[in-house]
N, C-alpha and C. Protein backbone atom coordinates (compact mmCIF):
# COMPACT_ATOMS: atom_id res chain seq x y z
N UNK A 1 4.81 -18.41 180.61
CA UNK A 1 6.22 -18.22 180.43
C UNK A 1 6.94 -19.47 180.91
N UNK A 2 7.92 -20.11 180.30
CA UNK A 2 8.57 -21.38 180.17
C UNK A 2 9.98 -20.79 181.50
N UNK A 3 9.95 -21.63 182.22
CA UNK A 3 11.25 -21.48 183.08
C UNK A 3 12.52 -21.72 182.36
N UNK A 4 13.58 -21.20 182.61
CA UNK A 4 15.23 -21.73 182.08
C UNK A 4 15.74 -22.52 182.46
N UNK A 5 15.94 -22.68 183.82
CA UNK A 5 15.94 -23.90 184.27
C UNK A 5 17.17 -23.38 185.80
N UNK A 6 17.29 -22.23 185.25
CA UNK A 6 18.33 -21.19 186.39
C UNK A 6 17.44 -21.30 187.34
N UNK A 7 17.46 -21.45 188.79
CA UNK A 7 17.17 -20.96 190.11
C UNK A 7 18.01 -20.57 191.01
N UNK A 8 17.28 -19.61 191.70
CA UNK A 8 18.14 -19.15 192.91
C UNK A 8 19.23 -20.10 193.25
N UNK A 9 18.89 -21.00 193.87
CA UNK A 9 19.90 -22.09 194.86
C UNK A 9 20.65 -22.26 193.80
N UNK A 10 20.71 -22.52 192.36
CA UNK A 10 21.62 -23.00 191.63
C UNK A 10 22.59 -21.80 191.16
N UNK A 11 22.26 -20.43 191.17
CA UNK A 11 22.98 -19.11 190.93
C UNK A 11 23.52 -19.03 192.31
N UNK A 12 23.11 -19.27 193.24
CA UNK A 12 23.86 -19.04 194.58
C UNK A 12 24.73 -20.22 194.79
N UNK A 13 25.03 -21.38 194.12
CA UNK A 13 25.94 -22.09 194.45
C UNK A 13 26.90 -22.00 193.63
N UNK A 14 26.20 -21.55 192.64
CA UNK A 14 27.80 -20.77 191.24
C UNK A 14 28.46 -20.23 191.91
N UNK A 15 27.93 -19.32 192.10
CA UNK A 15 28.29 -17.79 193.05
C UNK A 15 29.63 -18.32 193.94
N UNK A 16 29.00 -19.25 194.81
CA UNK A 16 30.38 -19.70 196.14
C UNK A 16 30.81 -20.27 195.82
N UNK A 17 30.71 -21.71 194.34
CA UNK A 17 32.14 -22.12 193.78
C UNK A 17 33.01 -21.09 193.04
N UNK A 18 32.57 -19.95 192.54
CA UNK A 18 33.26 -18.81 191.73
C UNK A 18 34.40 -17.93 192.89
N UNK A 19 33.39 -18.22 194.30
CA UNK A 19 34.35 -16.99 195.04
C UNK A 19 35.27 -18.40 196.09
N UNK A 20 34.73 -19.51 196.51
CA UNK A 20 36.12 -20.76 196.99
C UNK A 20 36.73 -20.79 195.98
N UNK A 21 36.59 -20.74 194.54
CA UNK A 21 37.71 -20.82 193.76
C UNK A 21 38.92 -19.57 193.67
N UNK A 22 38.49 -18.61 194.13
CA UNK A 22 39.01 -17.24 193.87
C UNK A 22 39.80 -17.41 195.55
N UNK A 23 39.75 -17.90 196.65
CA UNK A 23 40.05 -17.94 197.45
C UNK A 23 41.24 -18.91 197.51
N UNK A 24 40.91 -20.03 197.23
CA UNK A 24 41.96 -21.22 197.29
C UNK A 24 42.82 -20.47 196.32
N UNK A 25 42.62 -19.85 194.95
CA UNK A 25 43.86 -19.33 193.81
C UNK A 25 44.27 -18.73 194.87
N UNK A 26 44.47 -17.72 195.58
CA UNK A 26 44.93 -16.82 196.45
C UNK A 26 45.67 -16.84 197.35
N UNK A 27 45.31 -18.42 198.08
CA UNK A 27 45.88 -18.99 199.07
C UNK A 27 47.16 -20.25 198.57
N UNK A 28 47.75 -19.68 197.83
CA UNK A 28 48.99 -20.80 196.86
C UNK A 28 49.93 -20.01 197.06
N UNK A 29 51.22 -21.02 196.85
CA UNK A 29 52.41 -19.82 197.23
C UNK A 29 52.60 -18.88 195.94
N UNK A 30 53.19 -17.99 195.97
CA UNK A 30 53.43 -17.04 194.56
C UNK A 30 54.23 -17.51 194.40
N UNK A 31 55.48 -18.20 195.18
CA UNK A 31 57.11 -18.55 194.13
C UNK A 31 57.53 -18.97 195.20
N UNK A 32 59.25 -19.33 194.66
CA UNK A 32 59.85 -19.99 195.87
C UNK A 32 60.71 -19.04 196.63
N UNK A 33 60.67 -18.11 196.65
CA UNK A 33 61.21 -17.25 197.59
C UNK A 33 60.70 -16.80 198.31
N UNK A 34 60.58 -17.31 199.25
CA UNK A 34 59.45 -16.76 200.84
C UNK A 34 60.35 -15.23 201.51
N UNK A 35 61.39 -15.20 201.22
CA UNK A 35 62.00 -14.34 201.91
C UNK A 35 61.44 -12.53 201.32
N UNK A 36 61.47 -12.80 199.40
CA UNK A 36 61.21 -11.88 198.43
C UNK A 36 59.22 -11.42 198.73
N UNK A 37 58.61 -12.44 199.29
CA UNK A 37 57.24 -12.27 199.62
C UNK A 37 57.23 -11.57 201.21
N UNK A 38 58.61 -11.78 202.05
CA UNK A 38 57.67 -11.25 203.07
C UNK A 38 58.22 -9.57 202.90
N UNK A 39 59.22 -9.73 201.98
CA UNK A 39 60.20 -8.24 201.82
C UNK A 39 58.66 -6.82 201.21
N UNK A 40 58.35 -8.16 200.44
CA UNK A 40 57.37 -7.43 199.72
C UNK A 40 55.73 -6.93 200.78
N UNK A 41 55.58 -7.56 201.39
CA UNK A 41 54.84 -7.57 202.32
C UNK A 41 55.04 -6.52 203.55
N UNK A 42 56.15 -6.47 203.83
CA UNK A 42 56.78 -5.39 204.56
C UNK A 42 56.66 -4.26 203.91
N UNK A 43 57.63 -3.77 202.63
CA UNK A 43 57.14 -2.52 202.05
C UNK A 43 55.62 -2.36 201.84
N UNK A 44 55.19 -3.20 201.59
CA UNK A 44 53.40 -3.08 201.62
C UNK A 44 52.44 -2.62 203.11
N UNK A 45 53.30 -3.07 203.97
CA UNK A 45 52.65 -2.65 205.33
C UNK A 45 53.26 -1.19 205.49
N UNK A 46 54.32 -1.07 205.19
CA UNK A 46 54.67 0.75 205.43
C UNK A 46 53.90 1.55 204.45
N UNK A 47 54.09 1.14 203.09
CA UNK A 47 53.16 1.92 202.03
C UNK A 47 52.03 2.22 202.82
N UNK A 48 51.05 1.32 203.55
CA UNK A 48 49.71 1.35 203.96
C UNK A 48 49.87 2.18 205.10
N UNK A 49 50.48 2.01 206.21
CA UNK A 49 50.82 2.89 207.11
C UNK A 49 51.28 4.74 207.03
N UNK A 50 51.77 4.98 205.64
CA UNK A 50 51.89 6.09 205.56
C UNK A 50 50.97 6.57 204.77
N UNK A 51 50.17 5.75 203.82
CA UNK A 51 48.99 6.24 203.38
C UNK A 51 47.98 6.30 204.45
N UNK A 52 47.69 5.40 205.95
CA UNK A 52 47.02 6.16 206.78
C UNK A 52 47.36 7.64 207.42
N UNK A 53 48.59 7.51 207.17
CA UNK A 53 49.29 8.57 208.20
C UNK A 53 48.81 10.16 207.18
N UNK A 54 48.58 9.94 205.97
CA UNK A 54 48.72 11.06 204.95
C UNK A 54 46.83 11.16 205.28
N UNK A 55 46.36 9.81 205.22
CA UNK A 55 44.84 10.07 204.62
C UNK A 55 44.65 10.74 206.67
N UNK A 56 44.80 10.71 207.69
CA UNK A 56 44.61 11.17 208.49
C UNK A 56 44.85 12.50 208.72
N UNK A 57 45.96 13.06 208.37
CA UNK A 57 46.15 14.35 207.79
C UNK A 57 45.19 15.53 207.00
N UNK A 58 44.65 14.86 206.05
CA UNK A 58 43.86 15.05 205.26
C UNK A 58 42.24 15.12 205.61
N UNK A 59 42.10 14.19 206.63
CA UNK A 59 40.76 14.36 207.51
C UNK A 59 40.73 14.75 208.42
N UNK A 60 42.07 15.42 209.16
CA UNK A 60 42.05 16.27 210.12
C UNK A 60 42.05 17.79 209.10
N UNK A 61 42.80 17.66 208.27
CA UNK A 61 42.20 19.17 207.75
C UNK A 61 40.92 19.54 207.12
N UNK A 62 40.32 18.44 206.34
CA UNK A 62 38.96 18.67 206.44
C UNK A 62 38.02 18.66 207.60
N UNK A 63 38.21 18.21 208.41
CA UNK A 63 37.28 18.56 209.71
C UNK A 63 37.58 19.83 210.10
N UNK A 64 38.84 20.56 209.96
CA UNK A 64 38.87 21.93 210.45
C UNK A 64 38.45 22.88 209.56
N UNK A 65 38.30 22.79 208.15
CA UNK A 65 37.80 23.51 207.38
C UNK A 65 36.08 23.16 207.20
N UNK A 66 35.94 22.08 207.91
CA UNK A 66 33.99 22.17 207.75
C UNK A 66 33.81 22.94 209.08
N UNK A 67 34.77 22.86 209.94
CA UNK A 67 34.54 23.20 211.44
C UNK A 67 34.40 25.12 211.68
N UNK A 68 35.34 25.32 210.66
CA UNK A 68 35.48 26.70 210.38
C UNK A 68 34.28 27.78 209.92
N UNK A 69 34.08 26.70 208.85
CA UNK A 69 32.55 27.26 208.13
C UNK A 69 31.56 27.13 208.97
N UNK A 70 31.16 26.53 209.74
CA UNK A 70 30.42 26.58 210.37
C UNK A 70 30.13 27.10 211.75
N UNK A 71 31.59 27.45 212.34
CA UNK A 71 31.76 28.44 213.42
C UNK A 71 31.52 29.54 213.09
N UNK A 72 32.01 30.14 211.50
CA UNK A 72 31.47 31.32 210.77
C UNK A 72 30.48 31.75 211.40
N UNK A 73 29.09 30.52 210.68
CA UNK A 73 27.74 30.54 210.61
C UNK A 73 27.38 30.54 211.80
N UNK A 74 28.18 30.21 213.08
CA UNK A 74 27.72 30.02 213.98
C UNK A 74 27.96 31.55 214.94
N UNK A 75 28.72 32.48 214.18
CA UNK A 75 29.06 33.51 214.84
C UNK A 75 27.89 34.62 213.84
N UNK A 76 27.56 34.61 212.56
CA UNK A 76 26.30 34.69 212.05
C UNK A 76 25.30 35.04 212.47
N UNK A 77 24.81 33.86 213.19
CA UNK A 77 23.86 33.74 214.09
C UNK A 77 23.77 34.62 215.41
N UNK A 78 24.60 34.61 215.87
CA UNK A 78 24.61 35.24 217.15
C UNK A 78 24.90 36.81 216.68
N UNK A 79 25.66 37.08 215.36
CA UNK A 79 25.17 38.55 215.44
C UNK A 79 23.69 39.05 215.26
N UNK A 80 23.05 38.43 214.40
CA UNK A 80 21.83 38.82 213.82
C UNK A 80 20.69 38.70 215.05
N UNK A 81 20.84 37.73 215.83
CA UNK A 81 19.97 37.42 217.14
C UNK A 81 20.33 38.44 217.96
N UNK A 82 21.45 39.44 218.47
CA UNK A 82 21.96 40.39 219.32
C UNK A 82 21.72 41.47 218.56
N UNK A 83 21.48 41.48 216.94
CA UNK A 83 20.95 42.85 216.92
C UNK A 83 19.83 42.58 216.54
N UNK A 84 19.09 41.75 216.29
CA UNK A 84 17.99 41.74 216.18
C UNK A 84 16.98 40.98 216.85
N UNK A 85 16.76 41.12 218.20
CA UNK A 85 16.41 40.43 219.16
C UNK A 85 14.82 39.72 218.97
N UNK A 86 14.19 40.63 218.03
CA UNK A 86 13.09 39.91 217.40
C UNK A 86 13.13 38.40 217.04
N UNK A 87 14.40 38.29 216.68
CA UNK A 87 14.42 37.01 215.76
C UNK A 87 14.83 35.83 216.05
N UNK A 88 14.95 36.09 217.48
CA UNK A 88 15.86 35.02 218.34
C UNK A 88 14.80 33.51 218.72
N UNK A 89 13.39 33.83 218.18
CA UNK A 89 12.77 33.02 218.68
C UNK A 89 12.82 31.32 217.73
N UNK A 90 13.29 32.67 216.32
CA UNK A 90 13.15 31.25 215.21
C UNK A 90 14.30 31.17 214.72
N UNK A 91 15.49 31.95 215.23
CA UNK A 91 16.71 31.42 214.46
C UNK A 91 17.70 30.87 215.79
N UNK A 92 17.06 30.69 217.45
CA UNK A 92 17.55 30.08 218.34
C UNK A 92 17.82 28.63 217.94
N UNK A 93 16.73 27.76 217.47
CA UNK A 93 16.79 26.36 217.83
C UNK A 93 18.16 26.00 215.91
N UNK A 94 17.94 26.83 215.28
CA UNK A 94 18.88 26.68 213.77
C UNK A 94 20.63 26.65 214.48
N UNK A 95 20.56 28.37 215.08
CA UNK A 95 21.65 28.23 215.97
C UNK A 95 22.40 27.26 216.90
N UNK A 96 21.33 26.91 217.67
CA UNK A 96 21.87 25.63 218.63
C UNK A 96 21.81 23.94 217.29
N UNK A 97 21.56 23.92 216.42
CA UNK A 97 22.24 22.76 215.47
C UNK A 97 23.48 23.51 214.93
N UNK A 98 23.46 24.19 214.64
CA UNK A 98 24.73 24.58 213.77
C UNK A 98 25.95 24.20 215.28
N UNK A 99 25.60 24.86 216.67
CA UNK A 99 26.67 24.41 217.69
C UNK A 99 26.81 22.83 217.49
N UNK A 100 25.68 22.19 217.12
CA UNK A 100 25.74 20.84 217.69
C UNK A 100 26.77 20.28 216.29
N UNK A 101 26.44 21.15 215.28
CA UNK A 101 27.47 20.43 214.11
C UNK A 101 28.82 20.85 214.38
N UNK A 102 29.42 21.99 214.74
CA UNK A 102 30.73 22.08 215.12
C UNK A 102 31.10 21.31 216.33
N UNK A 103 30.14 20.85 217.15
CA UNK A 103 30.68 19.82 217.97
C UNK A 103 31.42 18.41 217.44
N UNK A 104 30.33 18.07 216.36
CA UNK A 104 30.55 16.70 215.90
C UNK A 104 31.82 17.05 215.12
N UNK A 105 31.79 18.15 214.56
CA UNK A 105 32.71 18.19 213.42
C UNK A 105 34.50 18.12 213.98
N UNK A 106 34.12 18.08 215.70
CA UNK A 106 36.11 17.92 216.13
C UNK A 106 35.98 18.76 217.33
N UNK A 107 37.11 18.50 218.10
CA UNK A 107 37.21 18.90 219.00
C UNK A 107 37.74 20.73 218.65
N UNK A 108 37.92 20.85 220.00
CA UNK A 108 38.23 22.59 219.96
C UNK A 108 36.94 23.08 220.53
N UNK A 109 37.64 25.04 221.02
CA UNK A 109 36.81 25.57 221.40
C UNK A 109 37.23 26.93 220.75
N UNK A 110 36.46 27.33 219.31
CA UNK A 110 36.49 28.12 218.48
C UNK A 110 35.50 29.16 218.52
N UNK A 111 34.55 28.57 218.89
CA UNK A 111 33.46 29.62 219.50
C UNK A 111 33.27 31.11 219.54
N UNK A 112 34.33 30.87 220.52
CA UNK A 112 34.70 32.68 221.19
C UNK A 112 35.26 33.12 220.41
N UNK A 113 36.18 32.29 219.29
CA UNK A 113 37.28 33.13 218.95
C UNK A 113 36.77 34.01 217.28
N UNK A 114 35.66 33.80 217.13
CA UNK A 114 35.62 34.37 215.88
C UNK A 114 34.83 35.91 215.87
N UNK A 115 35.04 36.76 215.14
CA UNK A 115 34.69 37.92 215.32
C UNK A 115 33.75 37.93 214.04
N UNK A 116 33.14 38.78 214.45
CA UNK A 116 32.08 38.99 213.19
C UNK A 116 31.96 40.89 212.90
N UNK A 117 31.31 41.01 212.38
CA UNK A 117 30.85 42.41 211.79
C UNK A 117 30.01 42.70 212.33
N UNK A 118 29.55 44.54 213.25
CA UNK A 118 28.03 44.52 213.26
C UNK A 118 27.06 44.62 212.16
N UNK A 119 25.78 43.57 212.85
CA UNK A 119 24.85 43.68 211.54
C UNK A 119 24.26 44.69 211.13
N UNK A 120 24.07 45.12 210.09
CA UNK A 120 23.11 46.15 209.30
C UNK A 120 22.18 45.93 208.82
N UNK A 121 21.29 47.02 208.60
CA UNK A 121 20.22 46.56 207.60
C UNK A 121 18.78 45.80 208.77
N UNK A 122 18.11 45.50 208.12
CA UNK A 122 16.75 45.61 208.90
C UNK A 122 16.64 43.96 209.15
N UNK A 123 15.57 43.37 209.84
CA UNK A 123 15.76 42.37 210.21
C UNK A 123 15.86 41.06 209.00
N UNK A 124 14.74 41.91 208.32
CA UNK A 124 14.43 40.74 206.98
C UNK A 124 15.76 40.74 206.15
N UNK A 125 16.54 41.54 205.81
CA UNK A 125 17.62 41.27 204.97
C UNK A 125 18.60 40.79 206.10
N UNK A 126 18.94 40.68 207.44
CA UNK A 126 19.82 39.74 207.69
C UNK A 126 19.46 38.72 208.46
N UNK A 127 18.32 38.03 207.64
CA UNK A 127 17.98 36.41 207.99
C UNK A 127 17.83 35.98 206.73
N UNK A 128 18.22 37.29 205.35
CA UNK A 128 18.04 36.88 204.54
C UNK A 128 19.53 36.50 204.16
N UNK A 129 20.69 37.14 204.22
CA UNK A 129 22.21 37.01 204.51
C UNK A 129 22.15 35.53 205.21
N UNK A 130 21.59 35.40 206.17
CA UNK A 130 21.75 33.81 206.99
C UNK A 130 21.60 32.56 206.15
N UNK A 131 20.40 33.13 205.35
CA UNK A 131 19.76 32.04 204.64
C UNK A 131 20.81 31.36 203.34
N UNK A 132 21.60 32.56 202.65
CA UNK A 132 22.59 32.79 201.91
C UNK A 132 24.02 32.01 202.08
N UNK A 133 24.31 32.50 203.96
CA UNK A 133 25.18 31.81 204.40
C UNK A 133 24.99 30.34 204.59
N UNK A 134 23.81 29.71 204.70
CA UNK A 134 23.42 28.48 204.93
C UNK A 134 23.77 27.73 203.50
N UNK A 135 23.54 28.08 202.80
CA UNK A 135 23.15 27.83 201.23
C UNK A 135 25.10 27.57 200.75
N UNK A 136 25.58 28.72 201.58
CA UNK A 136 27.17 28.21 201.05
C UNK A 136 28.24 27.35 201.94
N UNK A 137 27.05 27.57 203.29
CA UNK A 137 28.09 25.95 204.04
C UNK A 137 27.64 25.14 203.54
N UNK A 138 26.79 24.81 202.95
CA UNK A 138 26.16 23.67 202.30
C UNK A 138 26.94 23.25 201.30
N UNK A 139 27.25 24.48 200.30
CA UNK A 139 28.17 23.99 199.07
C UNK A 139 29.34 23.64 199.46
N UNK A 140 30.11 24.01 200.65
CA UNK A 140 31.28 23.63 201.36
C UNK A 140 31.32 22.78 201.76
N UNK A 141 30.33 21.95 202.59
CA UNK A 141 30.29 20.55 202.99
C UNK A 141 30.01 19.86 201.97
N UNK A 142 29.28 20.08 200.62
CA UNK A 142 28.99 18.96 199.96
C UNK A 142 30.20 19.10 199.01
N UNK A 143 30.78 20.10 199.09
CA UNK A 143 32.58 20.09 197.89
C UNK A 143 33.22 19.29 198.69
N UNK A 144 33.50 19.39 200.06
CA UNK A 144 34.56 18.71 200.90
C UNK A 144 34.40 17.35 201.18
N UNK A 145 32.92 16.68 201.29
CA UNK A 145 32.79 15.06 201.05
C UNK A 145 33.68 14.34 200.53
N UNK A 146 33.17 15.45 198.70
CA UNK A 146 34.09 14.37 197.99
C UNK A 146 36.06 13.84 198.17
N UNK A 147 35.89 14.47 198.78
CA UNK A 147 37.93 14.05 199.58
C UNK A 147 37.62 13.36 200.72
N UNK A 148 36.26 13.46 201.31
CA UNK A 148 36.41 12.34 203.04
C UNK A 148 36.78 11.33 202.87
N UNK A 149 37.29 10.79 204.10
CA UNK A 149 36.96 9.25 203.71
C UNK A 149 35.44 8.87 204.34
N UNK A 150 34.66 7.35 204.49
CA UNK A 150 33.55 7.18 204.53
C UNK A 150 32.79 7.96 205.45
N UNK A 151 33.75 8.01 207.36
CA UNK A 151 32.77 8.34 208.09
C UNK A 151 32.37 9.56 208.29
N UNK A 152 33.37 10.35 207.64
CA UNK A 152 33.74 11.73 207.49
C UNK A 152 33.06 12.51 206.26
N UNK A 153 32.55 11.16 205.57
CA UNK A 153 31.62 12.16 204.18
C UNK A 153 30.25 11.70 204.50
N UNK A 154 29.74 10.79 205.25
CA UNK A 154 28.32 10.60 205.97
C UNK A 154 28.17 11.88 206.63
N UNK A 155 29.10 12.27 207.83
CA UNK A 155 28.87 13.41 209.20
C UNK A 155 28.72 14.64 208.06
N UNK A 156 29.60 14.98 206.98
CA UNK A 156 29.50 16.44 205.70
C UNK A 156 28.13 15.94 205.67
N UNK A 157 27.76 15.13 204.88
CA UNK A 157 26.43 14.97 203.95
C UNK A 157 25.50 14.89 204.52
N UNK A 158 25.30 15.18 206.57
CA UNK A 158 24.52 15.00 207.30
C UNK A 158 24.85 16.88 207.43
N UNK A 159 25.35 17.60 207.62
CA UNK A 159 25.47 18.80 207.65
C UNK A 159 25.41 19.47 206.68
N UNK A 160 25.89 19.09 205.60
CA UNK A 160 25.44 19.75 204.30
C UNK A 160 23.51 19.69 204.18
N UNK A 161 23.04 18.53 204.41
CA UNK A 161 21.60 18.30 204.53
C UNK A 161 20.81 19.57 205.82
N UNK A 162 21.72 19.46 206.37
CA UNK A 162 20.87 20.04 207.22
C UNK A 162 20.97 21.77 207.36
N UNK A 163 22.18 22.17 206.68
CA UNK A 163 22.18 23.22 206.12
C UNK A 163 21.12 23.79 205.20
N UNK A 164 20.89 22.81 203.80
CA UNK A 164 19.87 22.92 203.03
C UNK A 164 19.14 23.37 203.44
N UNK A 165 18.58 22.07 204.30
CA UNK A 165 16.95 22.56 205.45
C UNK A 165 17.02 24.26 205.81
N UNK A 166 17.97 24.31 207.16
CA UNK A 166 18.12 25.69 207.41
C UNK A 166 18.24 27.04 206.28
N UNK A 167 18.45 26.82 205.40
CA UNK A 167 18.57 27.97 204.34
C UNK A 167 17.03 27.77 203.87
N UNK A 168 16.57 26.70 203.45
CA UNK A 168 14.61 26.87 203.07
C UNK A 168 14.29 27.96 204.15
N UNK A 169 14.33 27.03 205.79
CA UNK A 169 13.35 27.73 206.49
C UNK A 169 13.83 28.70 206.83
N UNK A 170 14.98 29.56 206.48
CA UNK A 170 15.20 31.19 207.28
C UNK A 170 14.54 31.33 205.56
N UNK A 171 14.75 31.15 204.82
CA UNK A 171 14.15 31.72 203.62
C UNK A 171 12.39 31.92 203.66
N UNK A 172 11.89 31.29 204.12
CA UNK A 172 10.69 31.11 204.91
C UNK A 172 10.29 32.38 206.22
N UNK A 173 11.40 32.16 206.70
CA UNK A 173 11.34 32.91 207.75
C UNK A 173 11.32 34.54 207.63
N UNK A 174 12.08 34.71 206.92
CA UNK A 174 12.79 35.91 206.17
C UNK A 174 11.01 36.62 205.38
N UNK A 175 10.48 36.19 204.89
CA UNK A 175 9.21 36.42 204.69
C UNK A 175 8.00 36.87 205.51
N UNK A 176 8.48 36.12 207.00
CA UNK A 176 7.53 36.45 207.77
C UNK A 176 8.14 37.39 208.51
N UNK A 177 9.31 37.58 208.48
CA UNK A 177 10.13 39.06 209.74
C UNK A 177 9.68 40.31 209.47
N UNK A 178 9.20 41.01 210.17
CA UNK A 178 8.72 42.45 209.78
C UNK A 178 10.10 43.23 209.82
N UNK A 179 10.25 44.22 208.13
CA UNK A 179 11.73 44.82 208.05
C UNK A 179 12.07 45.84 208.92
């Protein structure tokens, strides 16, 4: 095969006359009114400032609505383990991540405050309910990403993941519980 005559070093020096050229264009005055550039610059710094102020808003309410779902799940848990004390051995360590995700997910102490239903039904159908519930914080964290901003749709897509997980293995689990 015949070379072109392109190499690295010569595509990489395109490359940084393409982007110093794009830099120096940039760095020229736009016009002669310095006064009309900084006016403009000013409304541009408030625009940006209230679009943080809105996009912060917006990731404080998504953190309370992943925080929610998962205090749910986290009150879930603790019914099915209190009535079904059998089960506390393999849905303890699921339980204590789901605390550790409402930790990350924001401050507060929501914990206590949620009430749940007593459980019914035999052990295998409510680890099979758990497994269910896992399966739809999952769809909740992975719907709510798409509005995060970056660091806030990594921490979902790390709880949505790990939801997944937890819904396999109570589904797993749920198999081995005697009803």
């Amino acid at each position: 095969m015949r070379r072109t005559g392109t190499t690295r070093r010569g595509a990489l020096t395109a490359t940084g006359a393409i982007a110093m050229g794009a830099v120096l264009a940039g760095c020229g005055s736009g016009g002669d009114d310095e006064s009309a550039g900084r006016k403009g610059s000013a409304q541009a710094g408030a625009r940006t400032a209230a679009d943080r102020s809105s996009a912060g808003r917006a990731e404080t309410s998504l953190r309370a609505q992943a925080r929610g779902v998962s205090t749910s799940l986290f009150a879930q848990y603790e019914t099915v383990v209190r009535t079904h004390p059998a089960t506390a051995a393999g849905l303890t360590p699921l339980r204590d991540a789901v605390r550790a995700h409402i930790t990350a997910l924001g401050p507060g102490d929501a914990l206590g405050l949620v009430r749940t239903r007593p459980g019914t039904g035999d052990a295998r159908a409510a680890v099979r309910e758990l497994a269910a519930a896992e399966r739809r914080a999952a769809a909740s964290h992975t719907q709510a990403l798409m509005k995060a901003p970056p660091e806030l749709a990594r921490l979902l897509a790390s709880v949505a993941a790990a939801a997944s997980a937890h819904a396999y293995l109570l589904t797993e689990l749920a198999k081995e519980t005697k009803a």
